[in-house]
N, C-alpha and C. Protein backbone atom coordinates (compact mmCIF):
# COMPACT_ATOMS: atom_id res chain seq x y z
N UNK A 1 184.76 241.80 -5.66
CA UNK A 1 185.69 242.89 -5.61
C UNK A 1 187.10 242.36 -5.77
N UNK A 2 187.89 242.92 -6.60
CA UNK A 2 189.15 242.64 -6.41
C UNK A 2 189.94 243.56 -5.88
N UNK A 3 190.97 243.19 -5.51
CA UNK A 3 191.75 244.07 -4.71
C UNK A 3 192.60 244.66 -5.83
N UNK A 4 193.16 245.89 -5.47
CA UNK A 4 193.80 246.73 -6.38
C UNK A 4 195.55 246.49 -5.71
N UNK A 5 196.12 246.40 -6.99
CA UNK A 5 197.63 245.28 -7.15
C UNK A 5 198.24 247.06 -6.26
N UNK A 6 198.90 245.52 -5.74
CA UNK A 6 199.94 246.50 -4.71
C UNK A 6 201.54 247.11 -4.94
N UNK A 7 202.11 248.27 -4.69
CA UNK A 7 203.10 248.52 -5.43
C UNK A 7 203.84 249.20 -4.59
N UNK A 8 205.16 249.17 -4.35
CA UNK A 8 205.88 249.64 -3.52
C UNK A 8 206.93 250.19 -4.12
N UNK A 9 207.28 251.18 -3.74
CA UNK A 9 207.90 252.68 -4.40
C UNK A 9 209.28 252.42 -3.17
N UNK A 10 210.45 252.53 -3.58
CA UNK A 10 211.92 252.38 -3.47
C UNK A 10 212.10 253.72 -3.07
N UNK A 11 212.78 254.18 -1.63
CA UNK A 11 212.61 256.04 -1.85
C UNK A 11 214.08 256.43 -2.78
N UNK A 12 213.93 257.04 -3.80
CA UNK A 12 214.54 257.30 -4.48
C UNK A 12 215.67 258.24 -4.42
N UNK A 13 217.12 258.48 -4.33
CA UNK A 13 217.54 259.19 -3.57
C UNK A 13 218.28 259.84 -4.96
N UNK A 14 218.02 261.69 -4.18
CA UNK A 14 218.86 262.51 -5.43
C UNK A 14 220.28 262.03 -6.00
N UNK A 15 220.34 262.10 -7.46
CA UNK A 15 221.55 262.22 -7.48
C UNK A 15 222.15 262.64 -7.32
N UNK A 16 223.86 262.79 -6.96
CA UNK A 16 224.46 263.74 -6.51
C UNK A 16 224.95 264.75 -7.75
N UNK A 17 224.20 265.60 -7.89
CA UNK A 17 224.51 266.43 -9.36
C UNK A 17 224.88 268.27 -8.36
N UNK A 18 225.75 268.49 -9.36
CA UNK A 18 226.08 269.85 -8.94
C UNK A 18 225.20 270.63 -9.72
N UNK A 19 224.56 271.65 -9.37
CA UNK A 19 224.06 272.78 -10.28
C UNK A 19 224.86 274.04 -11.09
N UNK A 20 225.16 273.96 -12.44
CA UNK A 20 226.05 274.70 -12.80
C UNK A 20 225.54 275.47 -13.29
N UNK A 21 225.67 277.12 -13.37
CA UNK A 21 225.25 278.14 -13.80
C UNK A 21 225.51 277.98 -15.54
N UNK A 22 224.83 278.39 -16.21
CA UNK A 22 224.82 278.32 -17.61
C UNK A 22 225.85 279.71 -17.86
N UNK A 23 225.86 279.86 -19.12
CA UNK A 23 226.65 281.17 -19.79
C UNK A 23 225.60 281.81 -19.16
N UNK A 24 224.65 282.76 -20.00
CA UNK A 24 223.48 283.28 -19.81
C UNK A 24 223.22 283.22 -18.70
N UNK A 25 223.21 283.06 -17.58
CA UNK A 25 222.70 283.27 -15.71
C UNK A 25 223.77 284.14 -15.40
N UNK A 26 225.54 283.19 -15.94
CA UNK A 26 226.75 284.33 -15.38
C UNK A 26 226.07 285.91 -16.20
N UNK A 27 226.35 286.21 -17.45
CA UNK A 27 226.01 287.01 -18.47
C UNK A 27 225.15 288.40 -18.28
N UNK A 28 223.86 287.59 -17.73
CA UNK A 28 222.77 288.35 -17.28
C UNK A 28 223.23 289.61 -16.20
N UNK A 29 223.75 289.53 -15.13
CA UNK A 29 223.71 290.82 -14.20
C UNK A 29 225.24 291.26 -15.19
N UNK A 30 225.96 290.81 -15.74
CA UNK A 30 226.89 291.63 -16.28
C UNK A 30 226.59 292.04 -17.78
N UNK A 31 225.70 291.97 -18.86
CA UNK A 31 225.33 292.98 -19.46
C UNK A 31 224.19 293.55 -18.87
N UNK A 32 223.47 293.36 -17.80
CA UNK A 32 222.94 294.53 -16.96
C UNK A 32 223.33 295.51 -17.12
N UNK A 33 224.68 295.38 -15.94
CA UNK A 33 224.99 296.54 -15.43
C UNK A 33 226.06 297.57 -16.72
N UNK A 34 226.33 296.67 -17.68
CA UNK A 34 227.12 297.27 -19.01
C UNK A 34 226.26 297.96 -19.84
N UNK A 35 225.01 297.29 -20.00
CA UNK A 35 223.56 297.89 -20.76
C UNK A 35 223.37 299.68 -19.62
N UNK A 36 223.60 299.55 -18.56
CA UNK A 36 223.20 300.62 -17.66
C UNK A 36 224.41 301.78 -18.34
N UNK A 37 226.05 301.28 -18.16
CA UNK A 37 226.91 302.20 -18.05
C UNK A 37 226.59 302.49 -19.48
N UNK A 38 226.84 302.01 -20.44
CA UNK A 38 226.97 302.38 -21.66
C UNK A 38 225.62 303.77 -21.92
N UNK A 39 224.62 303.30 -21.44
CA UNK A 39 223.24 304.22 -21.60
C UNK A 39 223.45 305.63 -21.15
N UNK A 40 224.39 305.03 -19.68
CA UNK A 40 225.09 306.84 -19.46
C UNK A 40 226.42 307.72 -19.85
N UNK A 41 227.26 306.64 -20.63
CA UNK A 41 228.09 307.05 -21.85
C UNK A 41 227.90 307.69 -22.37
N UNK A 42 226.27 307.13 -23.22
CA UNK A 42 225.77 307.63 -24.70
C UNK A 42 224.96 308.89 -24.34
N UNK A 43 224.45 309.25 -23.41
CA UNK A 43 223.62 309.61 -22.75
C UNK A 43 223.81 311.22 -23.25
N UNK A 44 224.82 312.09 -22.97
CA UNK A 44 225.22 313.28 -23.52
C UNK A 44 224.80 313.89 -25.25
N UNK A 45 225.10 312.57 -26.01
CA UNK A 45 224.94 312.56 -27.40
C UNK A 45 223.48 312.49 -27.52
N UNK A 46 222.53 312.09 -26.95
CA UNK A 46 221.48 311.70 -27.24
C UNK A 46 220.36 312.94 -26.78
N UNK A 47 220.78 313.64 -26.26
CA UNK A 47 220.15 315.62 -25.71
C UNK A 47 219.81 315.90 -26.88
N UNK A 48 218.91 316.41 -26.62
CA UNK A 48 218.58 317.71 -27.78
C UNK A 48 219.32 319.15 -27.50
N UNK A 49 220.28 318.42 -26.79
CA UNK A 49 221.32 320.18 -26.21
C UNK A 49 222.46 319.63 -26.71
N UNK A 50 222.26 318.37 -27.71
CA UNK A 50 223.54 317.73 -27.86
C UNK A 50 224.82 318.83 -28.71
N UNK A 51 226.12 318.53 -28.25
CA UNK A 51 226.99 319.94 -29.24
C UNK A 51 228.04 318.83 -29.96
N UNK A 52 229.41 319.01 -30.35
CA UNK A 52 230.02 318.18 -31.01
C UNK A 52 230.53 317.84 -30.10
N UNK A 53 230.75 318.51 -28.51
CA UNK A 53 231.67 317.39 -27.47
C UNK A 53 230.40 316.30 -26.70
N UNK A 54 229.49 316.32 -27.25
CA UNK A 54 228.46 315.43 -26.69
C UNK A 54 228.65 313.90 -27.41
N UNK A 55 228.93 314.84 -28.85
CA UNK A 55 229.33 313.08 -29.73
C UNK A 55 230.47 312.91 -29.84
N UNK A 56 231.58 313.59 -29.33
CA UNK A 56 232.98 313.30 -28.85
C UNK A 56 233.17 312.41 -27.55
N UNK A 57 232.55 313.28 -26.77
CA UNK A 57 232.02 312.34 -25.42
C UNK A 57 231.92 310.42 -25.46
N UNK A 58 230.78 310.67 -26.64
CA UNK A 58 230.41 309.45 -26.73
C UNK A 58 231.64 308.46 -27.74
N UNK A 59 232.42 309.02 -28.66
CA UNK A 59 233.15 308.07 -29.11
C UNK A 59 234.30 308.19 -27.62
N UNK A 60 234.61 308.83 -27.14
CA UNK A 60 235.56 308.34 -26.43
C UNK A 60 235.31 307.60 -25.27
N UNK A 61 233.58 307.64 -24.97
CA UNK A 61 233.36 306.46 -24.14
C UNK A 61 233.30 305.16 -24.88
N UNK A 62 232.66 304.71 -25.94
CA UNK A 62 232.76 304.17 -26.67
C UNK A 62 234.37 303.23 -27.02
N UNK A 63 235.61 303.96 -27.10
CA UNK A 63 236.62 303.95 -27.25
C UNK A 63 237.55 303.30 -25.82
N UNK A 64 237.50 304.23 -24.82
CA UNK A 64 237.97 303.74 -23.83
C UNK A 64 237.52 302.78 -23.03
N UNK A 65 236.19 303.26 -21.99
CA UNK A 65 235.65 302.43 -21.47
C UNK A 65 234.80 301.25 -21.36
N UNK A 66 234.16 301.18 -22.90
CA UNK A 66 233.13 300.14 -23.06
C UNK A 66 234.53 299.14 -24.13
N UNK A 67 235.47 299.86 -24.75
CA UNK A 67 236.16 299.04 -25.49
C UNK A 67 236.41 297.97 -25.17
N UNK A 68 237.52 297.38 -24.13
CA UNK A 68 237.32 296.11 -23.23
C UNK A 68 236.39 295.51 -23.02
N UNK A 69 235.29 295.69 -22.41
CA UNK A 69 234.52 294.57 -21.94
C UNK A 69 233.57 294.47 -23.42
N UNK A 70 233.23 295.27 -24.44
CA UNK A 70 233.23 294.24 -26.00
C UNK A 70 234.21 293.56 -26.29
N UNK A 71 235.27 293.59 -26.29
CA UNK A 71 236.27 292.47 -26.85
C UNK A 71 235.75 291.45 -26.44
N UNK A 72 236.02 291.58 -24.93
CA UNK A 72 235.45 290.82 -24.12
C UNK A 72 234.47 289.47 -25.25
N UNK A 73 233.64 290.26 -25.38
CA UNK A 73 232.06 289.61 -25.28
C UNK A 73 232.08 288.93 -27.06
N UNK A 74 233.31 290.00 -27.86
CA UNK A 74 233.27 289.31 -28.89
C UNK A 74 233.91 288.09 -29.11
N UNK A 75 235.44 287.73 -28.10
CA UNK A 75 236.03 286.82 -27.69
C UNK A 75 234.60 285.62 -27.53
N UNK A 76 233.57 285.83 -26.60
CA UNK A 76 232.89 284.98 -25.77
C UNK A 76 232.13 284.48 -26.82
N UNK A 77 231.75 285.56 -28.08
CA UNK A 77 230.79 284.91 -28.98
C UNK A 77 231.57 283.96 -29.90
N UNK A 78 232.61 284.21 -30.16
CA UNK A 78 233.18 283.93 -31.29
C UNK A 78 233.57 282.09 -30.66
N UNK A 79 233.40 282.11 -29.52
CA UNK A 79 233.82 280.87 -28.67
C UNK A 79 232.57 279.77 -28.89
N UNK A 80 231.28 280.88 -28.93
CA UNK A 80 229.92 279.94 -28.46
C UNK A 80 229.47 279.56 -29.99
N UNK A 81 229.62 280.03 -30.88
CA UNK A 81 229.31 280.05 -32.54
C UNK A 81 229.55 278.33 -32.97
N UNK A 82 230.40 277.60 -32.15
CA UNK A 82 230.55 276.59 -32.93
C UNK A 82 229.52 275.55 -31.94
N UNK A 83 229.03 275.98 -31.31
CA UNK A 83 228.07 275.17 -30.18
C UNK A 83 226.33 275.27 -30.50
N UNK A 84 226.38 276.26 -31.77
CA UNK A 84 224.94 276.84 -31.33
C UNK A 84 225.03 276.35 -33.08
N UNK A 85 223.33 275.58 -32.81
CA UNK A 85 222.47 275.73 -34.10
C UNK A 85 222.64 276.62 -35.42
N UNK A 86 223.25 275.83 -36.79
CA UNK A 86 223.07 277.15 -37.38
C UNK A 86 222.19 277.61 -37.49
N UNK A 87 221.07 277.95 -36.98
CA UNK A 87 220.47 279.08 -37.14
C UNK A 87 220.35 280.31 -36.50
N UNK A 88 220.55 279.77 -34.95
CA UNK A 88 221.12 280.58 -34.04
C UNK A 88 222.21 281.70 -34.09
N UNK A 89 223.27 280.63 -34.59
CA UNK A 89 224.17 281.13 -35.11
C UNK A 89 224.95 282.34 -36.38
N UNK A 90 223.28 282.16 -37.18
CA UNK A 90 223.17 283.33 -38.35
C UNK A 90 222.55 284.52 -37.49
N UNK A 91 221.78 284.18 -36.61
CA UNK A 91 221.07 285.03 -35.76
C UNK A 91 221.99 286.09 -35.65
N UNK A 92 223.16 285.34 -34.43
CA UNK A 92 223.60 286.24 -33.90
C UNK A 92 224.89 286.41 -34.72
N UNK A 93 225.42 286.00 -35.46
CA UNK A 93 226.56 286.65 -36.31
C UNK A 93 225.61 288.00 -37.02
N UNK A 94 224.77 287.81 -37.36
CA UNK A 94 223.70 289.21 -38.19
C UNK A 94 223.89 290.01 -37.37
N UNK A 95 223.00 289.77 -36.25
CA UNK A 95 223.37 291.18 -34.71
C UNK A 95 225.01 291.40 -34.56
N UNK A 96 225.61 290.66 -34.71
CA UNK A 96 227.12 290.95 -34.30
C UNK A 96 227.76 292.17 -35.17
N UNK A 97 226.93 291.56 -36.68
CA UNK A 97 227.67 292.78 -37.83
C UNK A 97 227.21 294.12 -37.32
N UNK A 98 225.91 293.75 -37.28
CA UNK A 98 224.93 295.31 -37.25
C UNK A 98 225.57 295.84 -36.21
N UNK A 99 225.81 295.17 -35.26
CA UNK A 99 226.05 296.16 -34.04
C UNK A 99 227.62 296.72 -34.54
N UNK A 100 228.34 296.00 -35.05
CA UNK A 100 229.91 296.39 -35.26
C UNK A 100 229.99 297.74 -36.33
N UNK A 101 228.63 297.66 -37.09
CA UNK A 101 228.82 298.63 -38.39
C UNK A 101 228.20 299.63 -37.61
N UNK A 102 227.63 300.01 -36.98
CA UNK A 102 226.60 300.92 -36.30
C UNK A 102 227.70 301.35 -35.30
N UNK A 103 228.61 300.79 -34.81
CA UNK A 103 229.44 300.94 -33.71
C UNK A 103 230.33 302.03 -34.79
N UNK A 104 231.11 301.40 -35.53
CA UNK A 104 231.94 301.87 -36.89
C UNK A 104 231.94 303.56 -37.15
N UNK A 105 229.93 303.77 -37.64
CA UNK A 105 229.79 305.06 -37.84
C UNK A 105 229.88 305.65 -36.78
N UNK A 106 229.17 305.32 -35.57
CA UNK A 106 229.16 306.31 -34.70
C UNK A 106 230.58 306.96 -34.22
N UNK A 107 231.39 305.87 -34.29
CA UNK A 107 233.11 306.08 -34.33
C UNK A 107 233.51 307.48 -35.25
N UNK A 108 233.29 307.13 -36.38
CA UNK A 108 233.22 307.84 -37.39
C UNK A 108 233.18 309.31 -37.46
N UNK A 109 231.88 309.08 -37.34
CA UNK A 109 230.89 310.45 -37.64
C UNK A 109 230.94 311.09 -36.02
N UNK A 110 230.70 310.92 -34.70
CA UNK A 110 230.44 311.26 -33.88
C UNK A 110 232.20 312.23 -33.51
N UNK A 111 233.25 312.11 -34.65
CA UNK A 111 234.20 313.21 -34.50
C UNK A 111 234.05 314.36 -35.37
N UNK A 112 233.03 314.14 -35.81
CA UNK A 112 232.88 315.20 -36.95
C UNK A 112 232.08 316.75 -36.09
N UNK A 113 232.25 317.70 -36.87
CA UNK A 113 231.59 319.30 -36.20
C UNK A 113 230.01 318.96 -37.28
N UNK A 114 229.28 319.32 -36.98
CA UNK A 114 227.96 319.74 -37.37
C UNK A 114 227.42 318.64 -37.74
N UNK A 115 227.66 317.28 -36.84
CA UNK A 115 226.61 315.94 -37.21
C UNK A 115 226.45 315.36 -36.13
N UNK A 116 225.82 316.74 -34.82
CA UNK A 116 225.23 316.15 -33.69
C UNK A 116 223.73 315.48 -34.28
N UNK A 117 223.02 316.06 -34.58
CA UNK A 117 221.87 315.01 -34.88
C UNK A 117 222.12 313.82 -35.58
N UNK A 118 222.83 313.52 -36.47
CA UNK A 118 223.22 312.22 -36.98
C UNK A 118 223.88 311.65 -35.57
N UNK A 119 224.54 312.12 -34.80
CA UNK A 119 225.54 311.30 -34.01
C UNK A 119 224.80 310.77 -32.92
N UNK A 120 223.34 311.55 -32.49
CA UNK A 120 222.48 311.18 -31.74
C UNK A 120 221.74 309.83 -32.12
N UNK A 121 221.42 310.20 -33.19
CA UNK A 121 220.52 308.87 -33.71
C UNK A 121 221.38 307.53 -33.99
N UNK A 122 222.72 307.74 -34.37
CA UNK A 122 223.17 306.54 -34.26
C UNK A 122 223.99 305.46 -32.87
N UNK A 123 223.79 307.05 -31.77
CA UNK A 123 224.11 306.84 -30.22
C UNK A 123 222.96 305.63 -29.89
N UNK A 124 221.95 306.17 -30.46
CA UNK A 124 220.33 305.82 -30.04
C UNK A 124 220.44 304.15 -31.09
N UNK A 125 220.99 304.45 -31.90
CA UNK A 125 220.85 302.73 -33.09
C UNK A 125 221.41 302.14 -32.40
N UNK A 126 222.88 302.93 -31.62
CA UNK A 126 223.78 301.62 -30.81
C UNK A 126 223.50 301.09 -29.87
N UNK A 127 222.22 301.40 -29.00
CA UNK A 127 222.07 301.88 -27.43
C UNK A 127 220.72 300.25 -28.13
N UNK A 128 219.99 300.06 -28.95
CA UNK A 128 218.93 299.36 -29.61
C UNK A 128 219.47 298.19 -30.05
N UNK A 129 220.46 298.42 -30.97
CA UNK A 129 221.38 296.87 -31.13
C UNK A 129 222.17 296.35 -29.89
N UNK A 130 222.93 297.01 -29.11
CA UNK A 130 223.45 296.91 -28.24
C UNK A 130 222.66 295.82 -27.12
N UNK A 131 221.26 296.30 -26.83
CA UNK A 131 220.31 295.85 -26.09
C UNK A 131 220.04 294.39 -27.06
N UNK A 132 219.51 294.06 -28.11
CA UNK A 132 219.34 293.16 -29.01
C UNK A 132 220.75 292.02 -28.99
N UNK A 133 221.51 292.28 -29.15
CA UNK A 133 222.84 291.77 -28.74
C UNK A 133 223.07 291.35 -27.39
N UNK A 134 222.88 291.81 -26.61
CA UNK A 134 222.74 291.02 -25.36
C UNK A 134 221.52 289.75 -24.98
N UNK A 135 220.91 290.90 -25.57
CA UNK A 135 219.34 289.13 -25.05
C UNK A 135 219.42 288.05 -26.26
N UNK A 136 219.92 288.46 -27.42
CA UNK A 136 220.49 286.79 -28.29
C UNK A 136 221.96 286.55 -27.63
N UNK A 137 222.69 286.99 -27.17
CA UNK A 137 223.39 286.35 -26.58
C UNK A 137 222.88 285.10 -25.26
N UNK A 138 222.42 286.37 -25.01
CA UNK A 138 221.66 285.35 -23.61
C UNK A 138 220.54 284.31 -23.70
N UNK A 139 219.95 284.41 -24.64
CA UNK A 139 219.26 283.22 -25.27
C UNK A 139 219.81 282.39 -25.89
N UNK A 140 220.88 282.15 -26.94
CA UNK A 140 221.57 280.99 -27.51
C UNK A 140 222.50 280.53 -26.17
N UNK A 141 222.32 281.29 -25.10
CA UNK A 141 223.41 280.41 -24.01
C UNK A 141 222.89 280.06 -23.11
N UNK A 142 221.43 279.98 -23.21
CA UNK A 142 220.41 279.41 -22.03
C UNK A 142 221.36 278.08 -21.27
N UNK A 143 221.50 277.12 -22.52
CA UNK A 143 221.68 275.80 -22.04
C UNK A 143 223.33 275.31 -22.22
N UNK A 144 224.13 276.30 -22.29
CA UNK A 144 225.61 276.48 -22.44
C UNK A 144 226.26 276.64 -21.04
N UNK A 145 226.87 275.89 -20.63
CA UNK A 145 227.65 275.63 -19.81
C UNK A 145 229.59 276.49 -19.67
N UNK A 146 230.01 276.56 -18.56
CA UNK A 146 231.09 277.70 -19.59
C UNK A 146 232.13 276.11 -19.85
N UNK A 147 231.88 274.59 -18.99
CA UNK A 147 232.59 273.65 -19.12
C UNK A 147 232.71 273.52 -20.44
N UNK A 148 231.62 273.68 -21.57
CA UNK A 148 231.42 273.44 -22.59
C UNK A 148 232.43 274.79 -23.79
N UNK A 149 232.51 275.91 -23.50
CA UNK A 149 233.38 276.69 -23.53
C UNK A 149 234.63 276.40 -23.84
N UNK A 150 235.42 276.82 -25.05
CA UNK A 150 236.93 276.96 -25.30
C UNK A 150 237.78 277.52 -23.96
N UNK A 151 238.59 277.25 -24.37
CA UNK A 151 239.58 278.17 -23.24
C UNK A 151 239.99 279.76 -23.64
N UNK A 152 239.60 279.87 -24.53
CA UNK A 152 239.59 281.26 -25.05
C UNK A 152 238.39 281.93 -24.35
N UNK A 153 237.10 280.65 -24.52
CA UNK A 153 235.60 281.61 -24.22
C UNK A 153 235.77 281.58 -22.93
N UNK A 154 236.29 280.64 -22.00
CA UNK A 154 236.51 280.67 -20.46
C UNK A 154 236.78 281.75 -20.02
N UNK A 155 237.93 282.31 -20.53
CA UNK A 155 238.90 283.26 -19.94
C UNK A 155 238.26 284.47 -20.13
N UNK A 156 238.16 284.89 -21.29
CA UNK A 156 236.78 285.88 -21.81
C UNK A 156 235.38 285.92 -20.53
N UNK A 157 234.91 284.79 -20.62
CA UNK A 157 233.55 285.02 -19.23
C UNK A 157 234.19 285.12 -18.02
N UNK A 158 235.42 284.56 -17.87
CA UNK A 158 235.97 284.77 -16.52
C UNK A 158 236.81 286.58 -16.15
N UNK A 159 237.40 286.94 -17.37
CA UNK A 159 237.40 288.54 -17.59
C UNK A 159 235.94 289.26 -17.26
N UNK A 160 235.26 288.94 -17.83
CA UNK A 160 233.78 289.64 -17.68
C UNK A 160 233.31 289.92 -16.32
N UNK A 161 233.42 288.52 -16.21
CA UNK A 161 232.81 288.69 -14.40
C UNK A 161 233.56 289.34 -12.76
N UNK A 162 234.92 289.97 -13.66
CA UNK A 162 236.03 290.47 -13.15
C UNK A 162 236.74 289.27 -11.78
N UNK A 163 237.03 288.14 -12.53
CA UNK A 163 237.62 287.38 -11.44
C UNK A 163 239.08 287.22 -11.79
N UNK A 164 239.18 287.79 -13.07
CA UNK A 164 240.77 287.50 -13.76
C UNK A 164 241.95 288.18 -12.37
N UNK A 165 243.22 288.08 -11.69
CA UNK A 165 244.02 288.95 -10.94
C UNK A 165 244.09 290.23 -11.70
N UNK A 166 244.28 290.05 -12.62
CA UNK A 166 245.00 291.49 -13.26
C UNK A 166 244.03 292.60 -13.78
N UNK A 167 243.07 292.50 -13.41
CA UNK A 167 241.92 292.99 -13.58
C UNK A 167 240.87 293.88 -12.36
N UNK A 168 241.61 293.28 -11.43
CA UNK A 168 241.16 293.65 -9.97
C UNK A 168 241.33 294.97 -9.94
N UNK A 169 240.34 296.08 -9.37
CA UNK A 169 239.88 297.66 -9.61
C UNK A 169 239.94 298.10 -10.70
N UNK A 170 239.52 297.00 -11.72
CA UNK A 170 239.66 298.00 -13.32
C UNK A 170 237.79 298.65 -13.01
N UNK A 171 237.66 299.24 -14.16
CA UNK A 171 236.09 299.63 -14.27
C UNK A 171 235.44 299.12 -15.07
N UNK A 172 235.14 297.69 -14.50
CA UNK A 172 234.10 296.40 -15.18
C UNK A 172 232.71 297.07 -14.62
């Protein structure tokens, strides 16, 4: 019999590493809760009782209240584009257009008299890209750090998450 070689294990001690939230972890509960408001923005336009102040409704939510926190987010993309794979990167510049041209008409058309059903369906295209646009966002920033972030995209995720002063009781 031989004896089986003996080996002694060093206890290995953690490194001292901080855990830093990625883009995408901050991101997540805040197009949540933006995916939620916007749904009840659009929400009027999208009735089958819809009238022309239903798709008025909706461009001026569209307009006022969701306006900001897209800048926002276009600021944040336009920051992460040079970090991400081109392919990623065609990804989400593609979703970025669609959603901007789809945004465009509904702008558009949703001031017009007698194009509630058009104004519905493109409430409903925005409400679909909108959603699509958030989870490639949040997937090309799985492993994105905001350290890694411009100071443009900083300030942008740090707007988002309403920590900016000047921002304090806005309706983020």
């Amino acid at each position: 019999m031989t004896a089986a070689p003996r080996v002694t294990v060093d206890a290995i001690r953690p490194a001292s590493r901080q855990i830093v939230a990625t883009v995408a972890a901050t991101l997540r509960p805040i197009h949540s809760q933006l995916m939620t408001e916007t749904m009840r923005g659009l929400a009027a336009a999208l009735s089958p009782n819809a009238d022309f102040w239903s798709g008025w409704s909706a461009v001026r939510y569209l307009n006022d209240r969701f306006d900001w926190q897209y800048r926002c987010q276009r600021i944040l993309v336009a920051a992460i584009m040079p970090l991400l794979p081109p392919a990623d990167a065609r990804v989400l510049c593609a979703t970025t257009d669609a959603l901007e041209e789809v945004r465009y008409d509904l702008d558009r058309v949703g001031r017009w008299r007698n194009m509630t059903a058009l104004t519905g369906g493109l409430a409903y295209r925005f409400l679909k890209l909108l959603n699509a646009w958030f989870v490639e966002i949040e997937r090309v920033t799985q492993g994105v750090t905001d350290a890694e972030l411009s100071p443009e995209g900083r300030r942008a995720l740090t707007q988002l998450e309403g920590k900016s002063p000047k921002l304090r009781g806005s309706r983020v």
